[in-house]
C-alpha atoms as a PDB file:
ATOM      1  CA  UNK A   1       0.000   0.000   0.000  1.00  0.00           C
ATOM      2  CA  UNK A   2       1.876   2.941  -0.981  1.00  0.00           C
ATOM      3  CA  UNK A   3       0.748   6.581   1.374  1.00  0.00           C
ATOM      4  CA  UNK A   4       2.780   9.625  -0.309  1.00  0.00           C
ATOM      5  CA  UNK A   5       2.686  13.252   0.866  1.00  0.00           C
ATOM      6  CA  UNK A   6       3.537  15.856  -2.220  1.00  0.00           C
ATOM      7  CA  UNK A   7       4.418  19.139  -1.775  1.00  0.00           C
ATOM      8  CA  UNK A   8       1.616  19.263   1.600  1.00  0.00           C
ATOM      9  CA  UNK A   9       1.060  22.932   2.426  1.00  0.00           C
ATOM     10  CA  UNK A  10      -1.314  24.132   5.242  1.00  0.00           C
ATOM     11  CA  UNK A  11      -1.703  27.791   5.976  1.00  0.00           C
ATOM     12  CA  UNK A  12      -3.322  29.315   9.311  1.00  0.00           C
ATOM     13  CA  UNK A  13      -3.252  33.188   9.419  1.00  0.00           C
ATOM     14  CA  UNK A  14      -1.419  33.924   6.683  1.00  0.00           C
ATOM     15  CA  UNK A  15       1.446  31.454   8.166  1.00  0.00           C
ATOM     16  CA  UNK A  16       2.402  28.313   7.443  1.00  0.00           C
ATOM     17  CA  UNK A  17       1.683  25.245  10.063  1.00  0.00           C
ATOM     18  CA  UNK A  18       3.014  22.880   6.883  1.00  0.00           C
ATOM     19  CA  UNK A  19       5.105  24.085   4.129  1.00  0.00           C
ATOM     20  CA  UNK A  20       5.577  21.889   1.238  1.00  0.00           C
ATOM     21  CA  UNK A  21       6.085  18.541   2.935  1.00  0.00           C
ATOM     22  CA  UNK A  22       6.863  15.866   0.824  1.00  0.00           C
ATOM     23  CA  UNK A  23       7.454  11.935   1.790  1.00  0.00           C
ATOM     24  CA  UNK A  24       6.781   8.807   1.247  1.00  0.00           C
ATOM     25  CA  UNK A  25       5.705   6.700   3.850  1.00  0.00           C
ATOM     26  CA  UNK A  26       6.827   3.266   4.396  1.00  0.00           C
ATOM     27  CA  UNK A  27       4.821   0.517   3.878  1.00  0.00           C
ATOM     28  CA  UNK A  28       4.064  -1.805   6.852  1.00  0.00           C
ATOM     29  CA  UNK A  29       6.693   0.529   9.103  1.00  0.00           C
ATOM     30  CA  UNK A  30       6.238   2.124  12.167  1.00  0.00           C
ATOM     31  CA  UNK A  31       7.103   5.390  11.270  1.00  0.00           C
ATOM     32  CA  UNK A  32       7.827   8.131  13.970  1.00  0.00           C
ATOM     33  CA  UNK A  33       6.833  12.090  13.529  1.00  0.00           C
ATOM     34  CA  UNK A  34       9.032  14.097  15.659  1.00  0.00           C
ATOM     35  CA  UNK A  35       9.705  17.940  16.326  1.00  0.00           C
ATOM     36  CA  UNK A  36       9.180  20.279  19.300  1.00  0.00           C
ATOM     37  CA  UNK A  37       5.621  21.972  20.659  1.00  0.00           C
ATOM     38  CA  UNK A  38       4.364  23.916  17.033  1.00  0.00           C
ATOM     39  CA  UNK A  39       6.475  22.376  14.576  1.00  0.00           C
ATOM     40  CA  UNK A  40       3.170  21.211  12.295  1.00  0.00           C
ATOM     41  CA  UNK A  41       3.316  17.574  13.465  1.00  0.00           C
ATOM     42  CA  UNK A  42      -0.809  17.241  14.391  1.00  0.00           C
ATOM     43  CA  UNK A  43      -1.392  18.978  11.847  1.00  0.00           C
ATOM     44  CA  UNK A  44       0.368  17.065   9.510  1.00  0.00           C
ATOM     45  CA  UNK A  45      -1.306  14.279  10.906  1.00  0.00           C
ATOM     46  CA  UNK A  46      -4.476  15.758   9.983  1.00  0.00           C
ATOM     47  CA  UNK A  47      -3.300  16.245   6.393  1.00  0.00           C
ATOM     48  CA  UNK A  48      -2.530  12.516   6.243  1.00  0.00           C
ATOM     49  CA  UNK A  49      -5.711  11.805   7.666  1.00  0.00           C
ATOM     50  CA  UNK A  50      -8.040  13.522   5.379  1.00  0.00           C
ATOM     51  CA  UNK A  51      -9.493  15.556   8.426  1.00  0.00           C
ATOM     52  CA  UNK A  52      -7.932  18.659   6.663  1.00  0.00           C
ATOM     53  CA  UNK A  53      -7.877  19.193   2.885  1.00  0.00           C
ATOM     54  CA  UNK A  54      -4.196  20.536   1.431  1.00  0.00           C
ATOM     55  CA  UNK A  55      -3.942  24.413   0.148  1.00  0.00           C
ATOM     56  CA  UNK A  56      -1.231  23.095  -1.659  1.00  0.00           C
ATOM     57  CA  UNK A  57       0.561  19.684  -2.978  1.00  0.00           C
ATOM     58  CA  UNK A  58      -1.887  16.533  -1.999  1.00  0.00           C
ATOM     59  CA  UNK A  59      -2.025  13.517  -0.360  1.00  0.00           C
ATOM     60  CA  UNK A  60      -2.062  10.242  -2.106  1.00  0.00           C
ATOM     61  CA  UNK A  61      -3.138   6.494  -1.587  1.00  0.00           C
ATOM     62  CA  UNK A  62      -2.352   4.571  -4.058  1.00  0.00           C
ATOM     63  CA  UNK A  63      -1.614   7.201  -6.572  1.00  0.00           C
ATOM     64  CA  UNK A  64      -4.901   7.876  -5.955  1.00  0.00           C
ATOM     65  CA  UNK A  65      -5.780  11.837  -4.184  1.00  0.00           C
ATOM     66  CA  UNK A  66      -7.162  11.451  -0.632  1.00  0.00           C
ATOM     67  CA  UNK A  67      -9.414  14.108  -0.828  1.00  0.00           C
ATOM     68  CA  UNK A  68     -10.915  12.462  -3.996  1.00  0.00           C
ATOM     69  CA  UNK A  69     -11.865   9.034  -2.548  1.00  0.00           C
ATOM     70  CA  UNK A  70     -14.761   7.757  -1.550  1.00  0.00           C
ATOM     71  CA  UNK A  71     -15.388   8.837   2.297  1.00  0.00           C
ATOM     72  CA  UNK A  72     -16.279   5.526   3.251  1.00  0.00           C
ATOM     73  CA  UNK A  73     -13.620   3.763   1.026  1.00  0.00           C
ATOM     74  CA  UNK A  74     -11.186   5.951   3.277  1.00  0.00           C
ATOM     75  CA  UNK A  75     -13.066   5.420   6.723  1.00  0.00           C
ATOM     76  CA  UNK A  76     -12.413   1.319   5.821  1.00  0.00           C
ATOM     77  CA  UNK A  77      -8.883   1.682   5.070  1.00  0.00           C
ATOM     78  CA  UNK A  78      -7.801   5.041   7.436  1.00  0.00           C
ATOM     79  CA  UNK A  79      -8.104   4.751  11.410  1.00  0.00           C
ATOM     80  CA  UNK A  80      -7.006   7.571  13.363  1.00  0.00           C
ATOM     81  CA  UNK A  81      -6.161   8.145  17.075  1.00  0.00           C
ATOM     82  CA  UNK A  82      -6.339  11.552  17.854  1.00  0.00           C
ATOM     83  CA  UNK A  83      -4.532  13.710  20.856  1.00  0.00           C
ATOM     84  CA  UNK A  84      -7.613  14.898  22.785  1.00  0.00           C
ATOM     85  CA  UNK A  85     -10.680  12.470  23.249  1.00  0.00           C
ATOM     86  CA  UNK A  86     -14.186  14.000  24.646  1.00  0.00           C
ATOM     87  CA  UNK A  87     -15.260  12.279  28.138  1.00  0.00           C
ATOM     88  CA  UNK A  88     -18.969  13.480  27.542  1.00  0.00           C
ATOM     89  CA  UNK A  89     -19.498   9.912  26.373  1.00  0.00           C
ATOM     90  CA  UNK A  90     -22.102   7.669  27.931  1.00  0.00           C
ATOM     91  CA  UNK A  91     -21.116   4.323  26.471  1.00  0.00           C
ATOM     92  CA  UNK A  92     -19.747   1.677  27.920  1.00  0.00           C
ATOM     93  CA  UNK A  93     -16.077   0.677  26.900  1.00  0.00           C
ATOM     94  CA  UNK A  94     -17.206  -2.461  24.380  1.00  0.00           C
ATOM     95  CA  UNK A  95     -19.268   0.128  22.461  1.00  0.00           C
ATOM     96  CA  UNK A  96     -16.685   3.042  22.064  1.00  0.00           C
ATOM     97  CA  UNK A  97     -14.478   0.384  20.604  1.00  0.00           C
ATOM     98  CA  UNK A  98     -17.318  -1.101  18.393  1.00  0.00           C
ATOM     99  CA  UNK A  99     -17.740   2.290  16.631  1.00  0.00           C
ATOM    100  CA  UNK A 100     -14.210   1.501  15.066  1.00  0.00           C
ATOM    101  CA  UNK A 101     -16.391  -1.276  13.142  1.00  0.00           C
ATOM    102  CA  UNK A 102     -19.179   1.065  11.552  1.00  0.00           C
ATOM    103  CA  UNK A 103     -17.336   1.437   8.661  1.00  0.00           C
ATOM    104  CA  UNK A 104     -17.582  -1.976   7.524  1.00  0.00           C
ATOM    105  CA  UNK A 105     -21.295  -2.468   7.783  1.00  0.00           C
ATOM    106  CA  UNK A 106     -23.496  -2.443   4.941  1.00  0.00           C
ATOM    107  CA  UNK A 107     -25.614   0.317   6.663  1.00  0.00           C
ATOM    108  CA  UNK A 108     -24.480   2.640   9.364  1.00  0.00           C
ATOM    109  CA  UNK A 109     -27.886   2.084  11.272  1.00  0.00           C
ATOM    110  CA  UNK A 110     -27.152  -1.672  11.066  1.00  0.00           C
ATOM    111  CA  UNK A 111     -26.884  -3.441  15.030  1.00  0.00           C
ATOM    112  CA  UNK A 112     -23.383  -4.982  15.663  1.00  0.00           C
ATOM    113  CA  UNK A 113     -22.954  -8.455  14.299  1.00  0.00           C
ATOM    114  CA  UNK A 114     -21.360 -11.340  15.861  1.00  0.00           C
ATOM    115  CA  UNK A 115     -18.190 -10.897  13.955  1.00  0.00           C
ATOM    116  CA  UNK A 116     -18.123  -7.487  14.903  1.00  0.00           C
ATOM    117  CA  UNK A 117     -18.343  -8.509  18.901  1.00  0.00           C
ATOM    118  CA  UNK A 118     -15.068 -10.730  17.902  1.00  0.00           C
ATOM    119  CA  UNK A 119     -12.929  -8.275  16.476  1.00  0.00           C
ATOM    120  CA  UNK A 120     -13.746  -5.657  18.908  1.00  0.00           C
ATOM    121  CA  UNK A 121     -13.017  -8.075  21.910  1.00  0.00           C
ATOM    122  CA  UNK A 122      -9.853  -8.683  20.411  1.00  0.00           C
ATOM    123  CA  UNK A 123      -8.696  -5.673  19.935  1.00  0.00           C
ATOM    124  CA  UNK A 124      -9.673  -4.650  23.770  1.00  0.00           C
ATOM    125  CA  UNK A 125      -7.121  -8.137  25.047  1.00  0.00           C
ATOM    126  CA  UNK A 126      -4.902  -6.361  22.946  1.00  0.00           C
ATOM    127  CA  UNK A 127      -4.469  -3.221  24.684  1.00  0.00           C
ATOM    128  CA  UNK A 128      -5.132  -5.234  27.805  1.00  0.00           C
ATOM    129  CA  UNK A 129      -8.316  -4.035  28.217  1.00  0.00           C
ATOM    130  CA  UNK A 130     -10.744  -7.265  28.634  1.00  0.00           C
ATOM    131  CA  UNK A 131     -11.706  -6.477  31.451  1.00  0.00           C
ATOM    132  CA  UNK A 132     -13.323  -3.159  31.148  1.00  0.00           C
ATOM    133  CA  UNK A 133     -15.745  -3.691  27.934  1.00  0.00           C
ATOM    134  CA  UNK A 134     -18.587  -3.312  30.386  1.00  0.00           C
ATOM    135  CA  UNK A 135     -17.411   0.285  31.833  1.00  0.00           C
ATOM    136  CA  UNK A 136     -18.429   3.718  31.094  1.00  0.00           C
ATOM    137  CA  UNK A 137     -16.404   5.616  29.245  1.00  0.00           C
ATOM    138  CA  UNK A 138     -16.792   8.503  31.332  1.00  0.00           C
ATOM    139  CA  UNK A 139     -15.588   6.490  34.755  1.00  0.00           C
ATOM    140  CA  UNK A 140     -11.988   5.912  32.896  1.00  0.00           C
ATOM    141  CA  UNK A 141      -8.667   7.751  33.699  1.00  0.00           C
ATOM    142  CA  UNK A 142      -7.123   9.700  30.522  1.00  0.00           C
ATOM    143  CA  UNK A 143      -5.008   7.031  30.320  1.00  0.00           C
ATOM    144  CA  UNK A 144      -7.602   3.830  29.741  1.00  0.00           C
ATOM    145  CA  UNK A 145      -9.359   5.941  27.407  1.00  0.00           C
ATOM    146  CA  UNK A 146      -6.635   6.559  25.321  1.00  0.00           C
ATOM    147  CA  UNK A 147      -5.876   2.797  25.387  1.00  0.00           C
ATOM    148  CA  UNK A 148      -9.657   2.143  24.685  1.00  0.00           C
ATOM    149  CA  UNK A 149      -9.419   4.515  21.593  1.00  0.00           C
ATOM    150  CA  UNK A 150      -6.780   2.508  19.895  1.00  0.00           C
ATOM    151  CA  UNK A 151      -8.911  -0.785  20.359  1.00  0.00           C
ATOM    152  CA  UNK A 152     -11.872   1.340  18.259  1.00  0.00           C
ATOM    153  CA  UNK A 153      -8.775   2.110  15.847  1.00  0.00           C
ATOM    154  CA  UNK A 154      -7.453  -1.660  16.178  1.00  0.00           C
ATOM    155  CA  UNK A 155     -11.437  -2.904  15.613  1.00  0.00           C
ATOM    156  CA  UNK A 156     -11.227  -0.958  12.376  1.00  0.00           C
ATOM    157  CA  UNK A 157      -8.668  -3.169  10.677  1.00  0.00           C
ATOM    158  CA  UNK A 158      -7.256  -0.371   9.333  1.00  0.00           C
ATOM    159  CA  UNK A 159      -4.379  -0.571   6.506  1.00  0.00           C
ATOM    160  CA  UNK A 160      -2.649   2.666   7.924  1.00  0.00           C
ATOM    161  CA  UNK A 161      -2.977   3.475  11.392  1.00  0.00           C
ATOM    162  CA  UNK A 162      -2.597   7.638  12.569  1.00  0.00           C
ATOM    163  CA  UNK A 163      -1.538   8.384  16.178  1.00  0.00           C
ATOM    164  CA  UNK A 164      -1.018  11.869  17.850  1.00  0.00           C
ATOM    165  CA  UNK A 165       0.870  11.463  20.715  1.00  0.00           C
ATOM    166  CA  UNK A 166      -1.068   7.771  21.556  1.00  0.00           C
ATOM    167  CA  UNK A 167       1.847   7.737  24.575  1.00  0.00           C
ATOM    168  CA  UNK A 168       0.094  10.905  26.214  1.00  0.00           C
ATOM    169  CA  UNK A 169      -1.154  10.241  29.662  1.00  0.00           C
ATOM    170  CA  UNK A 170       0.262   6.910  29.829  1.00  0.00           C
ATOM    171  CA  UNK A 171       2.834   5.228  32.540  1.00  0.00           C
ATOM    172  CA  UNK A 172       6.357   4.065  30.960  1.00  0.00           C
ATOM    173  CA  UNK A 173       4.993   0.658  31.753  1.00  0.00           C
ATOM    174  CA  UNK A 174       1.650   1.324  29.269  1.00  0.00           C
ATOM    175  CA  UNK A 175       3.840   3.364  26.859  1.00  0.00           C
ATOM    176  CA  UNK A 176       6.689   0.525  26.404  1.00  0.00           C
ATOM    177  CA  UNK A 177       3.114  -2.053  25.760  1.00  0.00           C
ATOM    178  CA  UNK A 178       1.541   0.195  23.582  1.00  0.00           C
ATOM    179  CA  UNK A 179       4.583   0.605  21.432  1.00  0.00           C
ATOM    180  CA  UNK A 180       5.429  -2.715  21.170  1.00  0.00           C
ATOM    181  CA  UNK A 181       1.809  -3.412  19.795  1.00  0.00           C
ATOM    182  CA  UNK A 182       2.304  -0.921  17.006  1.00  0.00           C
ATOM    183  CA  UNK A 183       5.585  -2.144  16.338  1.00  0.00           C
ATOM    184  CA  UNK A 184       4.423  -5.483  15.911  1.00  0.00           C
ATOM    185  CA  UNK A 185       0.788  -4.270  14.018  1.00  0.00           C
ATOM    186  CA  UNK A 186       1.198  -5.542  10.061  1.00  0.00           C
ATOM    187  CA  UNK A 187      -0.148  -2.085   8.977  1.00  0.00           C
ATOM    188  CA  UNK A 188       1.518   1.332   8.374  1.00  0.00           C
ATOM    189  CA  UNK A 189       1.761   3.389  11.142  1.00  0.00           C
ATOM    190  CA  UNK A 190       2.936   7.155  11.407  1.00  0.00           C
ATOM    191  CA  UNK A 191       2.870   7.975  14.909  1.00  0.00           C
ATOM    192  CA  UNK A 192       4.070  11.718  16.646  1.00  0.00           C
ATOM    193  CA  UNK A 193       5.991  11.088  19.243  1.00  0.00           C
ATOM    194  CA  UNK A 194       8.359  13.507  22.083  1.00  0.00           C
ATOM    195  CA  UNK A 195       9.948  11.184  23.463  1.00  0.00           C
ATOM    196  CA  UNK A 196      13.193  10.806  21.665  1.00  0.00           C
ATOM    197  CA  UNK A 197      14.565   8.247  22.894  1.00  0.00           C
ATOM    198  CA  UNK A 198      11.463   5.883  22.716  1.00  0.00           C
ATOM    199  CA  UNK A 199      10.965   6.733  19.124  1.00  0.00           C
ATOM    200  CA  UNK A 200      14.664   5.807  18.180  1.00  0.00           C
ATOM    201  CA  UNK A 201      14.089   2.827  19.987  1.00  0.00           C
ATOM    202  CA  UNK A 202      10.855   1.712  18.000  1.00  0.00           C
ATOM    203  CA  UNK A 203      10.396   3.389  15.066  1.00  0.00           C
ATOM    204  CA  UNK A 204      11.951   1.879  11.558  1.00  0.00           C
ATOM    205  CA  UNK A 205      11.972   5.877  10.212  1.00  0.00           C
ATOM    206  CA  UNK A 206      11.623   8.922  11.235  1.00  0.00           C
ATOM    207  CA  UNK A 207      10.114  12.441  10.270  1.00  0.00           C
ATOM    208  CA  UNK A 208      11.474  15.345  12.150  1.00  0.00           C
ATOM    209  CA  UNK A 209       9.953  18.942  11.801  1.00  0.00           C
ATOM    210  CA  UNK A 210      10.452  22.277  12.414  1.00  0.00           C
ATOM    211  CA  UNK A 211       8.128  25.346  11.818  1.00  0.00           C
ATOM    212  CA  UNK A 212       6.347  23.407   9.431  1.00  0.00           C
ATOM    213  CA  UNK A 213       9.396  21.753   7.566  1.00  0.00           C
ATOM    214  CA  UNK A 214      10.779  18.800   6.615  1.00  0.00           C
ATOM    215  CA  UNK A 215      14.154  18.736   8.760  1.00  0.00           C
ATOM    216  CA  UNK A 216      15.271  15.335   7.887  1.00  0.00           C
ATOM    217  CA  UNK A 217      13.759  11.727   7.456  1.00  0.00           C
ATOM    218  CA  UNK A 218      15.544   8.281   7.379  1.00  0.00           C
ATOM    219  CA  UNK A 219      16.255   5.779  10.036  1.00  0.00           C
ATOM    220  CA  UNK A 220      16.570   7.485  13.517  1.00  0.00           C
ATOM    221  CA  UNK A 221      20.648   7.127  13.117  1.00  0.00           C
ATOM    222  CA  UNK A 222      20.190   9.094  10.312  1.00  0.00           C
ATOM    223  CA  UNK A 223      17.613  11.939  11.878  1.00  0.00           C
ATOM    224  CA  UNK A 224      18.374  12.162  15.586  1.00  0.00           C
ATOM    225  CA  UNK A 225      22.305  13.609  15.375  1.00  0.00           C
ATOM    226  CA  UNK A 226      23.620  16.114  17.967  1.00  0.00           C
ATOM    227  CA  UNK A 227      23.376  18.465  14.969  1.00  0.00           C
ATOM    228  CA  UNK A 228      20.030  18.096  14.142  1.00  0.00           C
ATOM    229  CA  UNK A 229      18.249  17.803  17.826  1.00  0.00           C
ATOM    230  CA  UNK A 230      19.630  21.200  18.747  1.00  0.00           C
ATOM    231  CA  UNK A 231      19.156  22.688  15.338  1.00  0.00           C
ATOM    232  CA  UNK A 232      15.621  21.939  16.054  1.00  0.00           C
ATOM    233  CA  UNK A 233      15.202  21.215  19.823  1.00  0.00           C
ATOM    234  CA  UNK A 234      17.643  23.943  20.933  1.00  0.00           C
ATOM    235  CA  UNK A 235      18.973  21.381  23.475  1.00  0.00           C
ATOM    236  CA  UNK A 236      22.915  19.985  23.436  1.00  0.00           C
ATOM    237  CA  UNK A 237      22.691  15.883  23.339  1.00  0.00           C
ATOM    238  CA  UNK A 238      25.215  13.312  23.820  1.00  0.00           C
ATOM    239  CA  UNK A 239      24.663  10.762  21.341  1.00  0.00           C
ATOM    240  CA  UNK A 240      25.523   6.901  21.643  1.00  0.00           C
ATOM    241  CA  UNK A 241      24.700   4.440  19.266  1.00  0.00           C
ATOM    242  CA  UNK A 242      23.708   1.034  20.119  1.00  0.00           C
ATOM    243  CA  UNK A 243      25.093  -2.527  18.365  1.00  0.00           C
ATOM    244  CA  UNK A 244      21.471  -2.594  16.828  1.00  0.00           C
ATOM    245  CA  UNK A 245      22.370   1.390  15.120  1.00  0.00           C
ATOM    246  CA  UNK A 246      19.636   2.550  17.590  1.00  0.00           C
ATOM    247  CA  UNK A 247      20.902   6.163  19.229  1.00  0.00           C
ATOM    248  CA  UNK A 248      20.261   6.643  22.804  1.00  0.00           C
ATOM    249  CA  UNK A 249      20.356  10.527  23.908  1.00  0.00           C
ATOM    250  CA  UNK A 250      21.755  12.009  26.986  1.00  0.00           C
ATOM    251  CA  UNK A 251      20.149  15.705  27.642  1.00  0.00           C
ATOM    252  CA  UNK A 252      23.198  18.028  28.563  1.00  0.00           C
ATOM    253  CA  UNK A 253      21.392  21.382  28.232  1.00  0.00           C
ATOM    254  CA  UNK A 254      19.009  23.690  26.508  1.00  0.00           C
ATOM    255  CA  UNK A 255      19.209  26.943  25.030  1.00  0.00           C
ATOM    256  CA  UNK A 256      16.610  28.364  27.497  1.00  0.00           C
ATOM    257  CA  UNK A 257      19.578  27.714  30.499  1.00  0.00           C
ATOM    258  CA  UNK A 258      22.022  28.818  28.518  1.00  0.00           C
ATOM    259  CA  UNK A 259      20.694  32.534  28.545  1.00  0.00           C
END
């Protein structure tokens, strides 16, 4: 499945959020989107997503323009996890996660099937969350609800799988799980990310921007260099690089103490 930005340009205000991103995204990777607080990266994800049309360049599936396909076509194919999730919700846990199935029924009014029971249940063990199908969504911690909103993304099935900071809220315990399931989901996941360190350690590529721009992209050897993170982070890192080619970073300082 091939998922290729061109040329992506999204303007706010007369400035740019993303300016003239272009990329192809790996198939069947885990694929990391880095850069600091306003750097474009959610919106970017947006882009991807088809939540946000391009002012400039396009997005493209297949060769194929996102913004010309079929809405439901894309809902089938396209799950997204976004950053903030409304607790105003009075459903229980199994039925948040069902909704990632709607896509796939014949008519949106239609009941959930058996199958649909199935896949949804599975995707809630997966996020170790079989235990909680029968709880309200509005009883959860920020934390179980963002794990409950990748089982609805999970239940979709999805080819290519969207995440805005899915580690958000999340214990290093939950965070080392979750990435471990999307590093072994058969899909093609772009996920943003802060956490340097974790997304060396998981991701097969990385994206890193800055005020709205394409910094660098390649395996995280390639990307995360002392160069590049205080180019863009405006911090000073010590950089060691594992047998594996994985770099591990060690924070000496930022520009903000260095003023």
């Amino acid at each position: 499945m091939s998922f290729h930005a061109h040329d992506v340009t999204w303007t706010a205000q007369g400035r740019p959020i993303v300016d003239g991103i272009t990329v192809d995204i790996t198939p069947g990777g885990l694929t990391g989107l880095l850069g600091p607080n306003g750097s474009g990266k959610s919106t970017f994800l947006r882009l991807l997503a088809g939540l946000l049309r391009p002012q400039g360049g396009a997005v493209l599936l297949d060769g194929h323009d996102l913004g010309r396909l079929p809405r439901r076509d894309v809902a089938r194919r396209l799950a997204v996890v976004a950053q903030e999730v409304s607790t105003d919700v009075e459903l229980t846990v199994l039925d948040v996660v069902l909704l990632g199935r709607v896509p796939h029924r014949r008519r949106l009014a239609t009941a959930a099937g058996e199958e649909d029971l199935t896949r949804a249940r599975r995707a809630l063990r997966r996020c170790g969350l079989a235990g909680l199908e029968h709880r309200r969504w509005s009883t959860l911690s920020g934390g179980e609800r963002q794990r409950v909103n990748i089982a609805r993304a999970l239940a979709q099935e999805p080819s290519e799988l969207l995440l805005d900071e899915p580690t958000n809220h999340l214990d290093i315990a939950h965070q080392l799980s979750l990435l471990d399931l999307l590093a072994a989901t058969p899909v093609t996941v772009v996920t943003a990310l802060h956490d340097l360190n974790l997304a060396s350690q998981y991701c097969d590529r990385l994206l890193l921007l800055h005020e709205g721009r394409l910094i660098a992209a390649g395996p995280p050897g390639l990307v995360l260099t002392e160069e590049t993170v205080e180019r863009v982070y405006g911090v000073r890192a010590e950089i060691t690089t594992s047998a594996a080619g994985r770099p591990s970073l060690r924070f000496l300082s930022s520009a903000l103490t260095r003023h």
